[in-house]
C-alpha atoms as a PDB file:
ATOM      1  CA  UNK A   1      86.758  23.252 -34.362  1.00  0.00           C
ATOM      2  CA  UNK A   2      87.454  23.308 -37.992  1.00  0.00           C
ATOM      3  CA  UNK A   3      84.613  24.016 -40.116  1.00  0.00           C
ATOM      4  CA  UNK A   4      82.554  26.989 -39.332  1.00  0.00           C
ATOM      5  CA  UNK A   5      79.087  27.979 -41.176  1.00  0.00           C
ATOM      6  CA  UNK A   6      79.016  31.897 -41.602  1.00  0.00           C
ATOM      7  CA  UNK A   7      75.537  32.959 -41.661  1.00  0.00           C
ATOM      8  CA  UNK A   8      75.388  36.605 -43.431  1.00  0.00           C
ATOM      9  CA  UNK A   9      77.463  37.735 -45.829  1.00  0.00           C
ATOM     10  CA  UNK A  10      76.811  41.261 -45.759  1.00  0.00           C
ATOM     11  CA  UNK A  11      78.983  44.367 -45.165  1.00  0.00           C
ATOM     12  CA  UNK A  12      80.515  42.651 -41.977  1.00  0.00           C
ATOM     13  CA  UNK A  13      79.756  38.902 -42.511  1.00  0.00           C
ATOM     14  CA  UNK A  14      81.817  38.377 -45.973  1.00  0.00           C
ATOM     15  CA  UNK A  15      85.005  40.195 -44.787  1.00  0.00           C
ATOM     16  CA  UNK A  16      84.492  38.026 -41.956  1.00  0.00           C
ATOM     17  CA  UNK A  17      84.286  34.669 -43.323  1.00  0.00           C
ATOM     18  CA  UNK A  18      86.732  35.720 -46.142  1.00  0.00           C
ATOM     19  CA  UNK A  19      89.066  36.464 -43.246  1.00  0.00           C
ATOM     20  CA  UNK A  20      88.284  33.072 -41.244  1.00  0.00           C
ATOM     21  CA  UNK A  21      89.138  31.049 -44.040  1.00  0.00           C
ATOM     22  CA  UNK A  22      92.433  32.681 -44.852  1.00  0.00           C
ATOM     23  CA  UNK A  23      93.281  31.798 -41.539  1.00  0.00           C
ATOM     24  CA  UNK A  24      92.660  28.346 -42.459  1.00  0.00           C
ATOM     25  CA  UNK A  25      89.408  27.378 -41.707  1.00  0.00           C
ATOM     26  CA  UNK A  26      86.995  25.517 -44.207  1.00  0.00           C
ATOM     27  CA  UNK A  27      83.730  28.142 -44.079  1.00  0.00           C
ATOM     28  CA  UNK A  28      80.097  27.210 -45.559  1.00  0.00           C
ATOM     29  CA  UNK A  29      78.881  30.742 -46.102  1.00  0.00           C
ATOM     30  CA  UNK A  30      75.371  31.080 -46.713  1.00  0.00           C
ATOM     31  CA  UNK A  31      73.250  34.269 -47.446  1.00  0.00           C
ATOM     32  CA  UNK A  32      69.630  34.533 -47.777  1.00  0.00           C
ATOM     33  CA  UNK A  33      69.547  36.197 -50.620  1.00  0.00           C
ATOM     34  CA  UNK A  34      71.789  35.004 -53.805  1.00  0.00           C
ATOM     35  CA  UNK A  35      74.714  37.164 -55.069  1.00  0.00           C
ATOM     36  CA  UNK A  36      77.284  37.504 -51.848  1.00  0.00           C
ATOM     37  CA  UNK A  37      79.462  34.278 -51.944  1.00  0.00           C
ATOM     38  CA  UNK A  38      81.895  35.529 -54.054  1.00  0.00           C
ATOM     39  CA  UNK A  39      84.658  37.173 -51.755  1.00  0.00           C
ATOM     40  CA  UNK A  40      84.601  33.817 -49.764  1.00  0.00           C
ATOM     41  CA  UNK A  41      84.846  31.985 -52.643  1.00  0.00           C
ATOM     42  CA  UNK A  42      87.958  33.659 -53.809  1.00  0.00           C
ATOM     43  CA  UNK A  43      89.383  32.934 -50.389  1.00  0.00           C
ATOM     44  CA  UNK A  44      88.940  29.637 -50.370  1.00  0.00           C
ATOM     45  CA  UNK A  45      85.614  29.307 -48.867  1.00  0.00           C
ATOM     46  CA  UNK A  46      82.538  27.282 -50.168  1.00  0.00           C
ATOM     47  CA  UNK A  47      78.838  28.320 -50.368  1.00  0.00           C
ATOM     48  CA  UNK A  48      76.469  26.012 -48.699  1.00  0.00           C
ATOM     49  CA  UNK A  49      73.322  25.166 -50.455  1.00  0.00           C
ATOM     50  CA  UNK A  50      71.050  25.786 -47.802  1.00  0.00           C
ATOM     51  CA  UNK A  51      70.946  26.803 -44.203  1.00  0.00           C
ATOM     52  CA  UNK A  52      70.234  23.415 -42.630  1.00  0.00           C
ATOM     53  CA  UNK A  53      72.872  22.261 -44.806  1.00  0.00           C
ATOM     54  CA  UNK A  54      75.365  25.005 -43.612  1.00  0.00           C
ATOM     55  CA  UNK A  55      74.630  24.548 -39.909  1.00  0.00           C
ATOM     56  CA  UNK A  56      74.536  20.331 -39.841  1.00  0.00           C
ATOM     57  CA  UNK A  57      78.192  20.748 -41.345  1.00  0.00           C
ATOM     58  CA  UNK A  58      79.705  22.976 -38.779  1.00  0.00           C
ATOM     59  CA  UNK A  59      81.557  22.739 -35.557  1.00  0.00           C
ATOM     60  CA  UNK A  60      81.223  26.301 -35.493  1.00  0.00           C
ATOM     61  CA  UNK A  61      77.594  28.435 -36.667  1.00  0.00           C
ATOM     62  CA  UNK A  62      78.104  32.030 -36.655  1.00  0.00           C
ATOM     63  CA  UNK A  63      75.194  34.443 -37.465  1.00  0.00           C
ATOM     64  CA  UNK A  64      75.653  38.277 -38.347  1.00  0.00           C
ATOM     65  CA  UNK A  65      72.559  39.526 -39.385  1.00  0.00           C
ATOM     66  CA  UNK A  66      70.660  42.642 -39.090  1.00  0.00           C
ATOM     67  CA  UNK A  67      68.200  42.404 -36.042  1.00  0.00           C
ATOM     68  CA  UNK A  68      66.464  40.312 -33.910  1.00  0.00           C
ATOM     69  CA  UNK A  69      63.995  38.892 -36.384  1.00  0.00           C
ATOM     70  CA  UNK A  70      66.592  37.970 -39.029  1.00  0.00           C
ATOM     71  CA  UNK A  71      68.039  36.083 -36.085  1.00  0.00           C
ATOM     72  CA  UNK A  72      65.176  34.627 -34.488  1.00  0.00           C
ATOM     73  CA  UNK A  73      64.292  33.319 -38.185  1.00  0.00           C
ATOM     74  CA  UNK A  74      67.722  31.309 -38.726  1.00  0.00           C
ATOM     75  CA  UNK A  75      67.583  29.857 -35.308  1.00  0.00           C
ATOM     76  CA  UNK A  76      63.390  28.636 -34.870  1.00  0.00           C
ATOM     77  CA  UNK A  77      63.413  27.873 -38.572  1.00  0.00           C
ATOM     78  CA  UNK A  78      62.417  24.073 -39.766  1.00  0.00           C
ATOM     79  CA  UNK A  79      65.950  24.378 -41.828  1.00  0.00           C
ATOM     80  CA  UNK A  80      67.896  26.627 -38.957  1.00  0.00           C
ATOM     81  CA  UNK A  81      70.477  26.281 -36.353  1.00  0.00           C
ATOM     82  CA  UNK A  82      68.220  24.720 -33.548  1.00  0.00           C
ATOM     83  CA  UNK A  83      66.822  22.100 -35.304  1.00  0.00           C
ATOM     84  CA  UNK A  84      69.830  20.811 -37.493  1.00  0.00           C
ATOM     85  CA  UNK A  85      72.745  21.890 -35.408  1.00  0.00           C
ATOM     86  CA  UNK A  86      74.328  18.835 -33.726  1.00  0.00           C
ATOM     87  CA  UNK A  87      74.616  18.599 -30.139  1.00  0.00           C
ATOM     88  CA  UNK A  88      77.654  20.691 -28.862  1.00  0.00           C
ATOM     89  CA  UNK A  89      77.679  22.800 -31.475  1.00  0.00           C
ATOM     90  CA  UNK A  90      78.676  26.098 -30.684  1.00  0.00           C
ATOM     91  CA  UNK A  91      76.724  29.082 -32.062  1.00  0.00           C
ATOM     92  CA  UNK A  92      78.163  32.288 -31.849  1.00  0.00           C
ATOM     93  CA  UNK A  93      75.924  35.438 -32.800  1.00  0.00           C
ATOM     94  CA  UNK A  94      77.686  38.438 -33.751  1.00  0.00           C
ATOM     95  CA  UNK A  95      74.700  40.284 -34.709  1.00  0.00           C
ATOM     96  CA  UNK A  96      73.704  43.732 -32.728  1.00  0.00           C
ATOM     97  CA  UNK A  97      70.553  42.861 -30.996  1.00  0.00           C
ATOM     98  CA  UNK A  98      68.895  43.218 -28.006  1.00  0.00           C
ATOM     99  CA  UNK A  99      70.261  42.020 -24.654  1.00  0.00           C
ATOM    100  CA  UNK A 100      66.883  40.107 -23.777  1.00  0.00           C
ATOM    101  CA  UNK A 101      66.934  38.801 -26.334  1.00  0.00           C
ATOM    102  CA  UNK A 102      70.084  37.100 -26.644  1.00  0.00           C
ATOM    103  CA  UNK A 103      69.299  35.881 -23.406  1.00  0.00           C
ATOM    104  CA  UNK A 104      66.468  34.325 -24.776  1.00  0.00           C
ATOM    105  CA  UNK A 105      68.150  32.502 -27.784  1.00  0.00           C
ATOM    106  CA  UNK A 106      70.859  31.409 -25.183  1.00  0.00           C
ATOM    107  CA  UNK A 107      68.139  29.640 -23.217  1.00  0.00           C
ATOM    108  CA  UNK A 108      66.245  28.537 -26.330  1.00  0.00           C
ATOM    109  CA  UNK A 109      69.513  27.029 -27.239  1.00  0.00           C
ATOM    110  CA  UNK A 110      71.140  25.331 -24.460  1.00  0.00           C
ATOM    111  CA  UNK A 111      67.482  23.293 -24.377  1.00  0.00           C
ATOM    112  CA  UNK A 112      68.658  21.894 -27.977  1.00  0.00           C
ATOM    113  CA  UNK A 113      72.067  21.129 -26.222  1.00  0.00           C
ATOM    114  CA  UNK A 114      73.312  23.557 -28.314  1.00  0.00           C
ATOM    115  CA  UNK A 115      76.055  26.674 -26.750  1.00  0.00           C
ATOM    116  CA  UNK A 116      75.835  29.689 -27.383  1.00  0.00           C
ATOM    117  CA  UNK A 117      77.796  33.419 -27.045  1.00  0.00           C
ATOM    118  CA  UNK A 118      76.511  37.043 -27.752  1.00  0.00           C
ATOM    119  CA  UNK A 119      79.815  38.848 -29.770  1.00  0.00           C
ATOM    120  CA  UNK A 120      78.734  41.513 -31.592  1.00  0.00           C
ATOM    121  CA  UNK A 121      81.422  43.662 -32.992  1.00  0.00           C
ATOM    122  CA  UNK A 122      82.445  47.056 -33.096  1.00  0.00           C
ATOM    123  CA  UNK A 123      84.752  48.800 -35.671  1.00  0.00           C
ATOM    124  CA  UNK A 124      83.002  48.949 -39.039  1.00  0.00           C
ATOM    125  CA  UNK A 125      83.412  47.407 -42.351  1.00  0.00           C
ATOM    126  CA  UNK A 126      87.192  48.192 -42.229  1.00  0.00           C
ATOM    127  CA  UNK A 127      87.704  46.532 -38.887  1.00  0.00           C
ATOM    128  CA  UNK A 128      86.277  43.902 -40.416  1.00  0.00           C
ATOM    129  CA  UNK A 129      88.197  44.041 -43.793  1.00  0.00           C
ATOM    130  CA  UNK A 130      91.462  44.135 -41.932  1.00  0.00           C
ATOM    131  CA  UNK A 131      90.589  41.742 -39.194  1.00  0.00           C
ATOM    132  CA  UNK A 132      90.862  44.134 -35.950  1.00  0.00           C
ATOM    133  CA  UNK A 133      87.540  44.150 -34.912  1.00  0.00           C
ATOM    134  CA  UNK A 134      86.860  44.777 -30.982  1.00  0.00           C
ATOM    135  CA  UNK A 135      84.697  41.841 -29.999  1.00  0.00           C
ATOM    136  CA  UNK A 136      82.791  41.978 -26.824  1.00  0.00           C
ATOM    137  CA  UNK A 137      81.808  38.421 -25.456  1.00  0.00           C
ATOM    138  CA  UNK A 138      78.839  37.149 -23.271  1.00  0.00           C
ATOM    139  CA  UNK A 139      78.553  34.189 -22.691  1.00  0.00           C
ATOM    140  CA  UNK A 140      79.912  30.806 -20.271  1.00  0.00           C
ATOM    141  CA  UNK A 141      84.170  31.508 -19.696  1.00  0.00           C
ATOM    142  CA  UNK A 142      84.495  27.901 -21.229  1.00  0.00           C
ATOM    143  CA  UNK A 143      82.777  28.513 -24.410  1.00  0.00           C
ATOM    144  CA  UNK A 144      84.474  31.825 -24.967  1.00  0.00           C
ATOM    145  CA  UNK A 145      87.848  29.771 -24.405  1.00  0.00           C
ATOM    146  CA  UNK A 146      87.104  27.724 -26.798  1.00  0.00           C
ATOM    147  CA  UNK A 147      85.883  30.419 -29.458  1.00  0.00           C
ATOM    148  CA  UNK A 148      89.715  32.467 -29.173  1.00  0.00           C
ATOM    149  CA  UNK A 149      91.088  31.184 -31.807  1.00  0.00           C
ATOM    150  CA  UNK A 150      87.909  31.939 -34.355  1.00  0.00           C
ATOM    151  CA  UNK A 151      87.925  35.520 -33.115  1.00  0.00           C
ATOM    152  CA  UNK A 152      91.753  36.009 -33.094  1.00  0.00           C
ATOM    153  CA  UNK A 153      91.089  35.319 -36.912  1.00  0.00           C
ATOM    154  CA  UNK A 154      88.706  38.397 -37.126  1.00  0.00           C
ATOM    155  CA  UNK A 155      89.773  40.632 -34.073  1.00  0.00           C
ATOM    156  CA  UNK A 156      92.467  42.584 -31.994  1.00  0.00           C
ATOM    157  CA  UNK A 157      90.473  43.154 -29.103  1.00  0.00           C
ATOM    158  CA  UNK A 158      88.443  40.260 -27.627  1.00  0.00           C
ATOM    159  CA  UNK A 159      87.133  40.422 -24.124  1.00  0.00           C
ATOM    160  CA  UNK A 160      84.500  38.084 -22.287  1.00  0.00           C
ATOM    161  CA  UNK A 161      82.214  40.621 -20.554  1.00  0.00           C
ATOM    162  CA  UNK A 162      80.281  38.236 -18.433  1.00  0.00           C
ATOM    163  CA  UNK A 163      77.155  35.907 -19.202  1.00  0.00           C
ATOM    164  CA  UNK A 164      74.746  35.721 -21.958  1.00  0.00           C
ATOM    165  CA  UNK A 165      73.316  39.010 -23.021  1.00  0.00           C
ATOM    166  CA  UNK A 166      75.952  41.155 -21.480  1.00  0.00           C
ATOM    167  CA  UNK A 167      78.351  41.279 -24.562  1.00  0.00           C
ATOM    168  CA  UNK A 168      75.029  42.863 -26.711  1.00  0.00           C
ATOM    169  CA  UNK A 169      74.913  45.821 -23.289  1.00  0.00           C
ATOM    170  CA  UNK A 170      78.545  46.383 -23.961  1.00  0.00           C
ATOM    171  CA  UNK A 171      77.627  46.898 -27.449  1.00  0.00           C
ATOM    172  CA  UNK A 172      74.890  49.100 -27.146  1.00  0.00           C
ATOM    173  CA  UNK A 173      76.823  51.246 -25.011  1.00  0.00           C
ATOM    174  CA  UNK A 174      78.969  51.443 -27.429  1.00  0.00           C
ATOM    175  CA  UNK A 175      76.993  52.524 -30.091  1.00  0.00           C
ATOM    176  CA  UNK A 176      75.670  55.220 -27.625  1.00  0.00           C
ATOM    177  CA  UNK A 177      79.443  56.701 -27.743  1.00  0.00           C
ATOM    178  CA  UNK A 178      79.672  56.241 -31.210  1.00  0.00           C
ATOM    179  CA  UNK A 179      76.800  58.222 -31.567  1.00  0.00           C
ATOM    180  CA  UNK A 180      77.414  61.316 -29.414  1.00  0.00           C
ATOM    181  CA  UNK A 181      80.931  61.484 -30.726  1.00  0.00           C
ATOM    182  CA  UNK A 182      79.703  61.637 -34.567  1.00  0.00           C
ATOM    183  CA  UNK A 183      77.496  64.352 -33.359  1.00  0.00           C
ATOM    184  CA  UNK A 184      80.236  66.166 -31.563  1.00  0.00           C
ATOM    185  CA  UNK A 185      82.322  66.299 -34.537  1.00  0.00           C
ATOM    186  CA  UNK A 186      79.622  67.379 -37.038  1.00  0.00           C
ATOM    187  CA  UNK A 187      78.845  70.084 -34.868  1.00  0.00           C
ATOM    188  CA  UNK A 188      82.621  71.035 -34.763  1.00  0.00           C
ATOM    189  CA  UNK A 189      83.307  70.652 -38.186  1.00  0.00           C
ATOM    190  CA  UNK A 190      79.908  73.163 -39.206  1.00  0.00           C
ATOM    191  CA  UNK A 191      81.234  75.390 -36.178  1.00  0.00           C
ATOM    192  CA  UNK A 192      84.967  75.371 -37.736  1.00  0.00           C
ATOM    193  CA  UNK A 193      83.513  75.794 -41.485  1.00  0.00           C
ATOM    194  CA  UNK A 194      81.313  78.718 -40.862  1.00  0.00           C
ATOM    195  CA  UNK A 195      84.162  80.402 -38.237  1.00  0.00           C
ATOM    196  CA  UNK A 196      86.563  80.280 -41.385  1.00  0.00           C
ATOM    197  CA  UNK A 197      89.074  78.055 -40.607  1.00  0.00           C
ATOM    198  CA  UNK A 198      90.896  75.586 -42.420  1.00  0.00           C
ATOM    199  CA  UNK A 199      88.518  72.382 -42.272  1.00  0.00           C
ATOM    200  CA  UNK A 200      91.340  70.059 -42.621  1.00  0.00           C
ATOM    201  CA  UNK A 201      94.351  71.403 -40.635  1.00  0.00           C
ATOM    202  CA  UNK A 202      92.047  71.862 -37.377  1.00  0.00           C
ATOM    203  CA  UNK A 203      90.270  68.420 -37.535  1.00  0.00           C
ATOM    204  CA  UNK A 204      94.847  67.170 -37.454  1.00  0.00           C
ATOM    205  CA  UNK A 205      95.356  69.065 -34.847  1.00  0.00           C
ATOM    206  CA  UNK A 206      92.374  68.406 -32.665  1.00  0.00           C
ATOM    207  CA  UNK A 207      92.977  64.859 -33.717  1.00  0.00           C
ATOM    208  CA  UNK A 208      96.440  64.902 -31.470  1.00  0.00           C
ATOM    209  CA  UNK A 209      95.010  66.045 -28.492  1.00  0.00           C
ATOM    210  CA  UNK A 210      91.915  65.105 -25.810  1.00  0.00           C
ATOM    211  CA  UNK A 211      89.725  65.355 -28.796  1.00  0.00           C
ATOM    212  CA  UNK A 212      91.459  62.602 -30.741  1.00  0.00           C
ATOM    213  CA  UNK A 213      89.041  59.587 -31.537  1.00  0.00           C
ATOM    214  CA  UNK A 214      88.807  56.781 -33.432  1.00  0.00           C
ATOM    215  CA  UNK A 215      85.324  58.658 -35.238  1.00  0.00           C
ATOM    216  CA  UNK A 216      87.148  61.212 -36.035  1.00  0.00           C
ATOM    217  CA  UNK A 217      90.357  59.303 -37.796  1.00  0.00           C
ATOM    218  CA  UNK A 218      87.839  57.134 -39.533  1.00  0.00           C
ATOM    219  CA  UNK A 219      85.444  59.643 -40.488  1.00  0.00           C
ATOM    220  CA  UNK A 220      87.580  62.661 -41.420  1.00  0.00           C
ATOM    221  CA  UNK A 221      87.353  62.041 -44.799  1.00  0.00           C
ATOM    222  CA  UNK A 222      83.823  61.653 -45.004  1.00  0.00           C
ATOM    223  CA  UNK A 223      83.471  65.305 -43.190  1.00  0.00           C
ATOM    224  CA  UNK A 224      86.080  66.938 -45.518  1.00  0.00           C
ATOM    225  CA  UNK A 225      84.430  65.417 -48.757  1.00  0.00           C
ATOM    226  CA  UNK A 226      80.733  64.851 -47.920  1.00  0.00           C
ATOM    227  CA  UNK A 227      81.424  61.694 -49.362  1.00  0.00           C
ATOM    228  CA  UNK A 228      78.954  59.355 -46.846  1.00  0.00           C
ATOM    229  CA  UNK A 229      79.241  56.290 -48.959  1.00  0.00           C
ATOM    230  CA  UNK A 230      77.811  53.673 -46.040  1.00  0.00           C
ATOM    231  CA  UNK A 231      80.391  52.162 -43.701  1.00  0.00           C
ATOM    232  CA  UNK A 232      77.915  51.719 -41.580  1.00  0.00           C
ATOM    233  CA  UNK A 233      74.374  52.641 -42.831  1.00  0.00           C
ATOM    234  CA  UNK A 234      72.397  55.377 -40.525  1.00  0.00           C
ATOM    235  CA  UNK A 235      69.337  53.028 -40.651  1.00  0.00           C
ATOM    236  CA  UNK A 236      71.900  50.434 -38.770  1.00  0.00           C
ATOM    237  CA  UNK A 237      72.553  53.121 -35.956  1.00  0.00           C
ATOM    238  CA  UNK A 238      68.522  53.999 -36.051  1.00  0.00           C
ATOM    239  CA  UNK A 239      68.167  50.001 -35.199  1.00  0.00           C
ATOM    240  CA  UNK A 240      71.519  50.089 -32.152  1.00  0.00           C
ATOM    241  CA  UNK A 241      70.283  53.378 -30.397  1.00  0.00           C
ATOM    242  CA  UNK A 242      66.560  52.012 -30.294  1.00  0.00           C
ATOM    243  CA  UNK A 243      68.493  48.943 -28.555  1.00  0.00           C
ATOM    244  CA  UNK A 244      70.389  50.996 -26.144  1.00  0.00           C
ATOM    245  CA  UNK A 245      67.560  53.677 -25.075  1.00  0.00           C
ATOM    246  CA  UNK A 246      65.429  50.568 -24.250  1.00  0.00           C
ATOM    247  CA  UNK A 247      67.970  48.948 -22.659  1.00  0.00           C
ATOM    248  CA  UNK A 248      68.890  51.601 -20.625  1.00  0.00           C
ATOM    249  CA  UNK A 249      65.392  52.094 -19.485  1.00  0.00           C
ATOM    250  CA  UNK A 250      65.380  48.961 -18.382  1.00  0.00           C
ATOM    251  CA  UNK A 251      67.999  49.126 -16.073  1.00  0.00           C
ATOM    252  CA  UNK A 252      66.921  52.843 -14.805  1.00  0.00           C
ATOM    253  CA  UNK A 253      70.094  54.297 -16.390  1.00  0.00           C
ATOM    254  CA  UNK A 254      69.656  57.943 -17.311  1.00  0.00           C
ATOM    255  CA  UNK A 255      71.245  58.511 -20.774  1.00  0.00           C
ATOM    256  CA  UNK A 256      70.304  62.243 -21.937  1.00  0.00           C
ATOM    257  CA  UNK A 257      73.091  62.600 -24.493  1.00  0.00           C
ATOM    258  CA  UNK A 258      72.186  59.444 -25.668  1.00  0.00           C
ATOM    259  CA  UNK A 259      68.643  60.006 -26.164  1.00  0.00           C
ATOM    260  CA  UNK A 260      69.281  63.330 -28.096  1.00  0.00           C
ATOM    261  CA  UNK A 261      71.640  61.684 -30.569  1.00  0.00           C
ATOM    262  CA  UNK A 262      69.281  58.842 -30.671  1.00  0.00           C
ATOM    263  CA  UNK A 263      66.824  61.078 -31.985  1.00  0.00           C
ATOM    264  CA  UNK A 264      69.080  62.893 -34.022  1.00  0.00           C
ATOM    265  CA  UNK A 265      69.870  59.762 -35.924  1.00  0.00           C
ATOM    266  CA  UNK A 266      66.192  58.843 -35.946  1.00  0.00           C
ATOM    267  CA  UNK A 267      65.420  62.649 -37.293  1.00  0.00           C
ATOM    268  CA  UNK A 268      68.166  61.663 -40.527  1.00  0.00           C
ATOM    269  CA  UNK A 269      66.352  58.351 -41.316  1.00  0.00           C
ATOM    270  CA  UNK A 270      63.257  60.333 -41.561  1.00  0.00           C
ATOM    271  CA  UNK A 271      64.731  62.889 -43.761  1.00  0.00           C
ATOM    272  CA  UNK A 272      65.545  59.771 -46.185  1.00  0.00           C
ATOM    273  CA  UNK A 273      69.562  59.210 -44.951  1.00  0.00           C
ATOM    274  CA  UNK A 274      69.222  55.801 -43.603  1.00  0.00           C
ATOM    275  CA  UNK A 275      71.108  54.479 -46.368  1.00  0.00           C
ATOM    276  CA  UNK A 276      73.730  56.928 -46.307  1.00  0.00           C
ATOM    277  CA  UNK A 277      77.097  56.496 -43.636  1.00  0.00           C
ATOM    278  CA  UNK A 278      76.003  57.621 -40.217  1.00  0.00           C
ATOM    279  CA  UNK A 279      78.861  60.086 -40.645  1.00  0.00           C
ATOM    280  CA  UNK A 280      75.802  61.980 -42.805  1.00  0.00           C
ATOM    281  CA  UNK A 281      74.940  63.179 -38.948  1.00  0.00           C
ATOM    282  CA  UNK A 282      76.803  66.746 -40.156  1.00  0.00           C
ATOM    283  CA  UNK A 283      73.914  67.112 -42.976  1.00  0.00           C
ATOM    284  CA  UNK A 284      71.151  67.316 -40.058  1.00  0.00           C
ATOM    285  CA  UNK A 285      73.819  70.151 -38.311  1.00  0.00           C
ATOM    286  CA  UNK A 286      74.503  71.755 -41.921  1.00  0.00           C
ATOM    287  CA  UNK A 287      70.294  72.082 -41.934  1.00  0.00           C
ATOM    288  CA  UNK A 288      70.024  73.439 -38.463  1.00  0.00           C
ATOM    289  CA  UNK A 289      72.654  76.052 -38.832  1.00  0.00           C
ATOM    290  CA  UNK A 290      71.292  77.675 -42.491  1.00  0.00           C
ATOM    291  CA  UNK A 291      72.960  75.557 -44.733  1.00  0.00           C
ATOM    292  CA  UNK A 292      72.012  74.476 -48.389  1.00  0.00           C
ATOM    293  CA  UNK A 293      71.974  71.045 -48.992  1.00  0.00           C
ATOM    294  CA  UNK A 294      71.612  68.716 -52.446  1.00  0.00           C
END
């Protein structure tokens, strides 16, 4: 499986595809809207001139899109993956969405003769950047077999989780921790601040201890400065915690933490931060605890 059509080069999808076809691969990238080809370009890639295009030259079709109905669109579309994609194709969605409904695009599919794995990703435009995403896989054992050697391209964790749908539960439970350990820190950092002590040499040395996290090494910065150009965009969060509250429901899991930080986040999108890094959590703390804010 050579040629692979990326579908979404945004924050995640372009570092992705860029980093597919250093690894040798020849990559169709295709975006919906003009203007993002030119990071795979300069790796090597190619742009395809349209989606059915894209997808009727792959081996490979993977989507990473926003939400369900950016996905749903690229695969029920005249010109998407189910009705141009070649049987045995294998289409591998790395989009956050909901469980059901990967289970339902699975099934929609495998009708076209057409395989398919949930592997959304987890760690962030960097992860993606560098390649050492944590990819959690759902999905038949003998498609994820053969998919290893696209995601060693883009990953340093890859696990198969079980069968279709269950990679997109991992993910929303992890997006639940993400969530309640951005919150934890904000409140820490606002507690630290207004206790007078040195912001930067308590977030190192709570950093080498049980508090250590990868939130907190990635986000330090973004506390220290205020800085919360998006790594990933509070809106994005908004969309993953509405995914894992449902989900949880669901299943009759209880997730109380969860649900506060869920509507913490959803509280910061109202204020107008859904563009901003989700790290902007510590604004909504700064507001609740007396501070002025631009």
């Amino acid at each position: 499986m050579k040629t692979i059509a990326l579908i979404g080069l945004g924050t995640m999808g372009s570092p992705m595809a860029v980093n597919l076809a250093k690894a040798g691969y020849t990559v169709h990238g295709y975006n919906r809207t003009s203007g993002k080809s030119g990071p795979l370009l300069s790796a090597g890639g190619r742009e395809a001139p349209s989606l059915s295009e894209a997808v009727k030259a792959a081996d490979v079709v993977i989507t990473m899109l926003p939400d369900v109905p950016e996905v749903e669109q690229v695969a029920y579309a005249p010109d998407g993956i189910l009705a141009n994609a070649p049987r045995g194709t294998l289409w591998i969605d790395m989009s956050t969405i909901d469980p059901q409904a990967a289970v339902n695009l699975a099934q929609a599919a495998t009708d076209r003769g057409i395989r398919t794995l949930d592997a959304p990703v987890a760690g962030g435009e960097v992860g993606a950047v560098e390649g050492t995403l944590s990819i959690m896989v759902g999905g038949e054992a003998e498609d994820f077999e053969d998919a290893l050697p696209v995601f060693r391209a883009m990953a340093r964790t890859i696990v198969h989780c079980g069968g279709h749908g269950i990679g997109q539960t991992v993910k929303a439970a992890n997006q639940l921790i993400v969530a309640a350990n951005i919150q934890a820190c904000a409140e820490a950092v606002v507690f630290l601040e207004k206790s007078g002590v040195d912001l930067e040499a308590a977030l190192d040395v709570l950093n080498g201890g049980m508090a250590a996290s990868t939130v907190l090494t990635r986000k330090k910065t973004n506390f220290l400065t205020r800085d919360y150009a998006p790594s990933f965009a509070m809106a994005l969060h908004h969309k993953d915690m509405g995914i894992a509250t449902r989900a949880a429901r669901d299943v009759g899991a209880a997730i109380p933490l969860g649900a506060t930080a869920a509507q913490l986040i959803g509280a910061a999108v109202a204020r107008g931060d859904g563009s901003l890094d989700h790290s902007a959590l510590l604004r909504g703390v700064e507001l609740l605890s007396g501070h002025t804010q631009p």
